[in-house]
Structures are given as C-alpha cells and as structure tokens.
C-alpha atoms as a PDB file:
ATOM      1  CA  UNK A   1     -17.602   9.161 -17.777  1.00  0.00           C
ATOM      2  CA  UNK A   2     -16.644  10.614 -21.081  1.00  0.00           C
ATOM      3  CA  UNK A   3     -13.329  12.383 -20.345  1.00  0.00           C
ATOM      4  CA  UNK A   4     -10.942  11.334 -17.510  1.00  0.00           C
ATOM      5  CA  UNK A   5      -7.667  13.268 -16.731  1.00  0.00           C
ATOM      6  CA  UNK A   6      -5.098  11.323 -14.744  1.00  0.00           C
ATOM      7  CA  UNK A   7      -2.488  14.082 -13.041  1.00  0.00           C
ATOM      8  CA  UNK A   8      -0.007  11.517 -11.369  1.00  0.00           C
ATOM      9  CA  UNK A   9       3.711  12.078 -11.859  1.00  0.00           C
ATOM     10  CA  UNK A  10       4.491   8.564 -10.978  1.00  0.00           C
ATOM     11  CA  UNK A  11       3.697   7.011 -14.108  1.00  0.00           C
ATOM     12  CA  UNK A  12       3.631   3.453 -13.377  1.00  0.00           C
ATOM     13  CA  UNK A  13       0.462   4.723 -10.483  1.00  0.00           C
ATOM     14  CA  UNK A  14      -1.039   6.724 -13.983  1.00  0.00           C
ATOM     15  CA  UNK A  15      -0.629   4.160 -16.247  1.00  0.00           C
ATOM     16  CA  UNK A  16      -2.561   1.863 -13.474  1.00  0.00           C
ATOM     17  CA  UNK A  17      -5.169   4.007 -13.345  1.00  0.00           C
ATOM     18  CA  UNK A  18      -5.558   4.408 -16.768  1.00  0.00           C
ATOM     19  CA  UNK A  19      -5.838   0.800 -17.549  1.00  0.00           C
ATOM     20  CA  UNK A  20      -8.517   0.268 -14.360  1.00  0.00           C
ATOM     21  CA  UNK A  21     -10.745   2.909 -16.165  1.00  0.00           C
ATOM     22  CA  UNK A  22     -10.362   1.806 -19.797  1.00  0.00           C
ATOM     23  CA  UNK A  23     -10.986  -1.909 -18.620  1.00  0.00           C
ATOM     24  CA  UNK A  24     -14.335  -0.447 -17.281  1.00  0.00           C
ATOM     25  CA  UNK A  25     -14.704   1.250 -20.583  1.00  0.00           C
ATOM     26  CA  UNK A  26     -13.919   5.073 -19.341  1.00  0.00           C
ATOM     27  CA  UNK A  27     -12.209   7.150 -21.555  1.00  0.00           C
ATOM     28  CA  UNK A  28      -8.705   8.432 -20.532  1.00  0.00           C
ATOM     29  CA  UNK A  29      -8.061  11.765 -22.291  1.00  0.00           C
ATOM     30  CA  UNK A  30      -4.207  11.808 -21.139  1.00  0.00           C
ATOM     31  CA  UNK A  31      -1.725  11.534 -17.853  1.00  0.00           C
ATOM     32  CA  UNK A  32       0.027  14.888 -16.654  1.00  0.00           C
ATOM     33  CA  UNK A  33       2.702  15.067 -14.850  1.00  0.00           C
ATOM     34  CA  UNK A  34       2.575  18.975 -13.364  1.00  0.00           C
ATOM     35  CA  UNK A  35       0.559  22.153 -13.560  1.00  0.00           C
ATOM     36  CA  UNK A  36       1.381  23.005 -17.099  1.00  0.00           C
ATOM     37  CA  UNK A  37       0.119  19.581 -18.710  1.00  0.00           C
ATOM     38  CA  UNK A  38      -2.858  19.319 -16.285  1.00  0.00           C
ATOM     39  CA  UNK A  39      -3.770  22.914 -17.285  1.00  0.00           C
ATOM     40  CA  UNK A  40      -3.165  22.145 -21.127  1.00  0.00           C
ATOM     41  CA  UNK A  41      -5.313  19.243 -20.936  1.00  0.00           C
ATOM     42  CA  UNK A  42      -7.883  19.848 -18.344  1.00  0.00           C
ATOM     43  CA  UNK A  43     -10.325  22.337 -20.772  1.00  0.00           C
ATOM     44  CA  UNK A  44     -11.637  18.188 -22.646  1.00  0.00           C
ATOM     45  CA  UNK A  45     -11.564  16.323 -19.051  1.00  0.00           C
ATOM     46  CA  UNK A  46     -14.876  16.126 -17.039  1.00  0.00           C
ATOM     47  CA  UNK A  47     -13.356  14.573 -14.374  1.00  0.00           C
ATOM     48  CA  UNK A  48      -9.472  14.280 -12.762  1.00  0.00           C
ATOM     49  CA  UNK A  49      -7.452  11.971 -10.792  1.00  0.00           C
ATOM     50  CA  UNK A  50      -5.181  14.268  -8.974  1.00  0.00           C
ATOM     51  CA  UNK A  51      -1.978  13.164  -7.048  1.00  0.00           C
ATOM     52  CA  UNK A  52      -1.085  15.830  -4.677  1.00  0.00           C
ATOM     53  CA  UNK A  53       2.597  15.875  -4.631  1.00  0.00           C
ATOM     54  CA  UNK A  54       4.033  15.887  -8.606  1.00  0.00           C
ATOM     55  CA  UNK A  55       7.413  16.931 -10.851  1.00  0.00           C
ATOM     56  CA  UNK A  56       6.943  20.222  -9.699  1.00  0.00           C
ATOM     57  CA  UNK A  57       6.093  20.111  -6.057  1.00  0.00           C
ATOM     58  CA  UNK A  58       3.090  19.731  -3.706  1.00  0.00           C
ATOM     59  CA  UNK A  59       1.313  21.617  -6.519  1.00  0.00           C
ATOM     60  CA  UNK A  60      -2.519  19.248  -6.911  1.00  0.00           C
ATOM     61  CA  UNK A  61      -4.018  21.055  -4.196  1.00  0.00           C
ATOM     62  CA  UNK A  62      -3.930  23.998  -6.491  1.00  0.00           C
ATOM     63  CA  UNK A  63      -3.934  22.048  -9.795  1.00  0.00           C
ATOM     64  CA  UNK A  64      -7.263  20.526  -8.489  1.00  0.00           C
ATOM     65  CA  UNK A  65      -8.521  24.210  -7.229  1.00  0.00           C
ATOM     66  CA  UNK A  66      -7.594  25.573 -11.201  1.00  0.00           C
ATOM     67  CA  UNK A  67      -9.640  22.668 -13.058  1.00  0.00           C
ATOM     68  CA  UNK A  68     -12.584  23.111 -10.932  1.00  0.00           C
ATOM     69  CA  UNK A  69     -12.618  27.097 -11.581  1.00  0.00           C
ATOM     70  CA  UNK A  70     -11.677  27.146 -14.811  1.00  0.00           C
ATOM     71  CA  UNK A  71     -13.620  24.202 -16.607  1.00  0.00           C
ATOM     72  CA  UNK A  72     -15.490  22.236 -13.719  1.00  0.00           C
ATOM     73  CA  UNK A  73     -13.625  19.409 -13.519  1.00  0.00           C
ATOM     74  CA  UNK A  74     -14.962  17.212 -11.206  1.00  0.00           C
ATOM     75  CA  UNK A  75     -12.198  16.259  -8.700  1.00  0.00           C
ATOM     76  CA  UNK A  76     -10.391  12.552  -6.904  1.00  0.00           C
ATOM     77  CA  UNK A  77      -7.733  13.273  -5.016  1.00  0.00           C
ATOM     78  CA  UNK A  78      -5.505  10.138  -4.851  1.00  0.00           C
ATOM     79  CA  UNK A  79      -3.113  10.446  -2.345  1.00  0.00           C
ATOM     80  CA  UNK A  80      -1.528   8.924   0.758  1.00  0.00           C
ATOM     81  CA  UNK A  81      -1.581  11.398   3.073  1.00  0.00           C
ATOM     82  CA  UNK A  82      -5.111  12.840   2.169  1.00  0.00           C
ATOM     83  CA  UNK A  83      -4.157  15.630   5.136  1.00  0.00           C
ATOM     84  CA  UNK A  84      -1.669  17.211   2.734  1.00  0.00           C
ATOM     85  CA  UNK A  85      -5.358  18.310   0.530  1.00  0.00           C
ATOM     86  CA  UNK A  86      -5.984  21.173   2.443  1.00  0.00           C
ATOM     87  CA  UNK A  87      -9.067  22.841   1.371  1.00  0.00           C
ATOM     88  CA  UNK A  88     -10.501  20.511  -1.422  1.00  0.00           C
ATOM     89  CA  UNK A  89     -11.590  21.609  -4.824  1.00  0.00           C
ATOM     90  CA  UNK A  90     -15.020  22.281  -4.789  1.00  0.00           C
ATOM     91  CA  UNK A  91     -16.118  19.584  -7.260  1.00  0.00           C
ATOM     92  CA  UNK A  92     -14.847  17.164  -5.147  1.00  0.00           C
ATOM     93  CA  UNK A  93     -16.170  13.920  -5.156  1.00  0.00           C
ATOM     94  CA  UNK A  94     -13.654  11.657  -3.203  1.00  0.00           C
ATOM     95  CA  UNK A  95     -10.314  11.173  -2.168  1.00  0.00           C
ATOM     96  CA  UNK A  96      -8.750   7.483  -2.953  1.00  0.00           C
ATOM     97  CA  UNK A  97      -5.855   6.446  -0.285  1.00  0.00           C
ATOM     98  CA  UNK A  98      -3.252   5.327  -1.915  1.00  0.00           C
ATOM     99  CA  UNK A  99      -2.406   2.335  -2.335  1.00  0.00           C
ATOM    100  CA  UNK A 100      -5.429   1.950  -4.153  1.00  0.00           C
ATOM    101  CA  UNK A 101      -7.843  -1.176  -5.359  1.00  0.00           C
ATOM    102  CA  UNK A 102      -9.630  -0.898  -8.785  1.00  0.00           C
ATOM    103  CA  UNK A 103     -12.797  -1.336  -6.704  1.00  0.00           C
ATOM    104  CA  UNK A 104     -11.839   1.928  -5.273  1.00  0.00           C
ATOM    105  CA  UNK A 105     -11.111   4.154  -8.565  1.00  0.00           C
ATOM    106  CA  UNK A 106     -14.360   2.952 -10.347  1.00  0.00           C
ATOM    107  CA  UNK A 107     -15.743   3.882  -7.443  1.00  0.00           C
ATOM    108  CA  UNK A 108     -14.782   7.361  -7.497  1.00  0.00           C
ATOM    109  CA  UNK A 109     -16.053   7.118 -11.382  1.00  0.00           C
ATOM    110  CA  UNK A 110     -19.795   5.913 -10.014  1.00  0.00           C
ATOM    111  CA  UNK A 111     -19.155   9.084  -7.918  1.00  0.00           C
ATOM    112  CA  UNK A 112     -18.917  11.252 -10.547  1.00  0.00           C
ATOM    113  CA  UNK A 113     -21.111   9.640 -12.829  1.00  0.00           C
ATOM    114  CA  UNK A 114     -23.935  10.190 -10.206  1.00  0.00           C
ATOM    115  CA  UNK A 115     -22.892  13.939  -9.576  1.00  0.00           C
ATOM    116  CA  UNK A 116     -23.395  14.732 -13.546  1.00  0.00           C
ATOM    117  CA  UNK A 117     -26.762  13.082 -13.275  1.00  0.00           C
ATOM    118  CA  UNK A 118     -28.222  15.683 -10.541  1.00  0.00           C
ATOM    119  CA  UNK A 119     -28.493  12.744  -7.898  1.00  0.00           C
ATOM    120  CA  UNK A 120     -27.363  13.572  -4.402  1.00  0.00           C
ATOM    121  CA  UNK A 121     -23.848  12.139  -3.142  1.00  0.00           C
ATOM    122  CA  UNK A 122     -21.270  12.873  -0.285  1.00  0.00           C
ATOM    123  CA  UNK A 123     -17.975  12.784  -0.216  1.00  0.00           C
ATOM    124  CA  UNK A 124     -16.488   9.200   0.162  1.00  0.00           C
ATOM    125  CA  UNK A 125     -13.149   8.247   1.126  1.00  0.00           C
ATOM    126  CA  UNK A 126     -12.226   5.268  -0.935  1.00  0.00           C
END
C-alpha cells in the first residue's frame, strides 16, 4: 500500500499502528486525531485506519463516510465496539477489534492491497 492514514486519537494505539505497517514496509502518510486533520490529510492516503470515537466525538463513522466520497479512501475501522459503525463506508474492507494483533492490521493491508488489484474480497472482521 502506498499511502496509509491512521485516524486514532489515542496516540500510543496510532503510533502502534504506524510502526506494525512501516515494519511491513507500508508507508504511513500521517496520524489524525479528528475530522479536520483526517480531512486535511486524507486527499494523499489510499487507504485509512479509522477509530470511531476521537478528540471530537463519535465522529469516524462520518470521517470514514467523507474519505470514501471525497477521494476513495479505502476504509478499516478499528474499533471495540464495531456496533457503534453504523452504516460502513463504502470502501470498506474490514473492521479490526480492538485490541488488535499485528497479524490483524497487515491483514486489513492484504485486504486492501487485493481490492486495488481488481481481485474479489469480502469483508473480514479481523
């Protein structure tokens, strides 16, 4: 994956991420903590992390919703309570349960990696 967005408020969790992905040899384009920064820095990401519940509220539901529609971002929702999505994005690929395993984030990256390729995938829970 060329460009990966991390939207986690918690930045311990996003720095975790991060370093699971650029161990694997992903590029992270940047960690944002709300709406605006997601936003600001979604228009270079291919693909996003999203946490559901951030600085400014339960707002990664519709964070998620914006990347998709506005640059097709492809979409994992990492969360606990993966109820709290709602309708998903639709370039989702998976939802990761918090807490999470590296198996399960590179995962989500195969996922995506697959999806830009044309091949046929589903929608995993990891």
């Amino acid at each position: 994956m060329k460009a990966v967005l991390i939207v986690e408020d918690e930045i311990f969790i996003a720095m975790e991420i991060e370093r699971i992905l650029e161990d694997a040899g992903h590029k992270v384009i940047g960690i944002a903590a709300d709406e605006n920064e997601a936003l600001r820095a979604g228009r270079e990401a291919e693909l996003a992390f999203v946490d559901l519940n951030l600085r400014d509220g339960p707002t990664g539901p519709a964070i998620a919703h914006q990347l998709a529609a506005r640059y097709g971002v492809r979409v994992v929702y990492v969360t606990a309570n993966p109820a709290q999505i709602g309708e998903p994005a639709p370039t989702m690929l998976a939802c990761v349960r918090k807490p999470f395993t590296d198996e399960a984030i590179l995962a989500a990256v195969d996922a995506a990696n697959q999806a830009s390729s044309g091949a046929p995938i589903g929608t995993p829970a990891l």
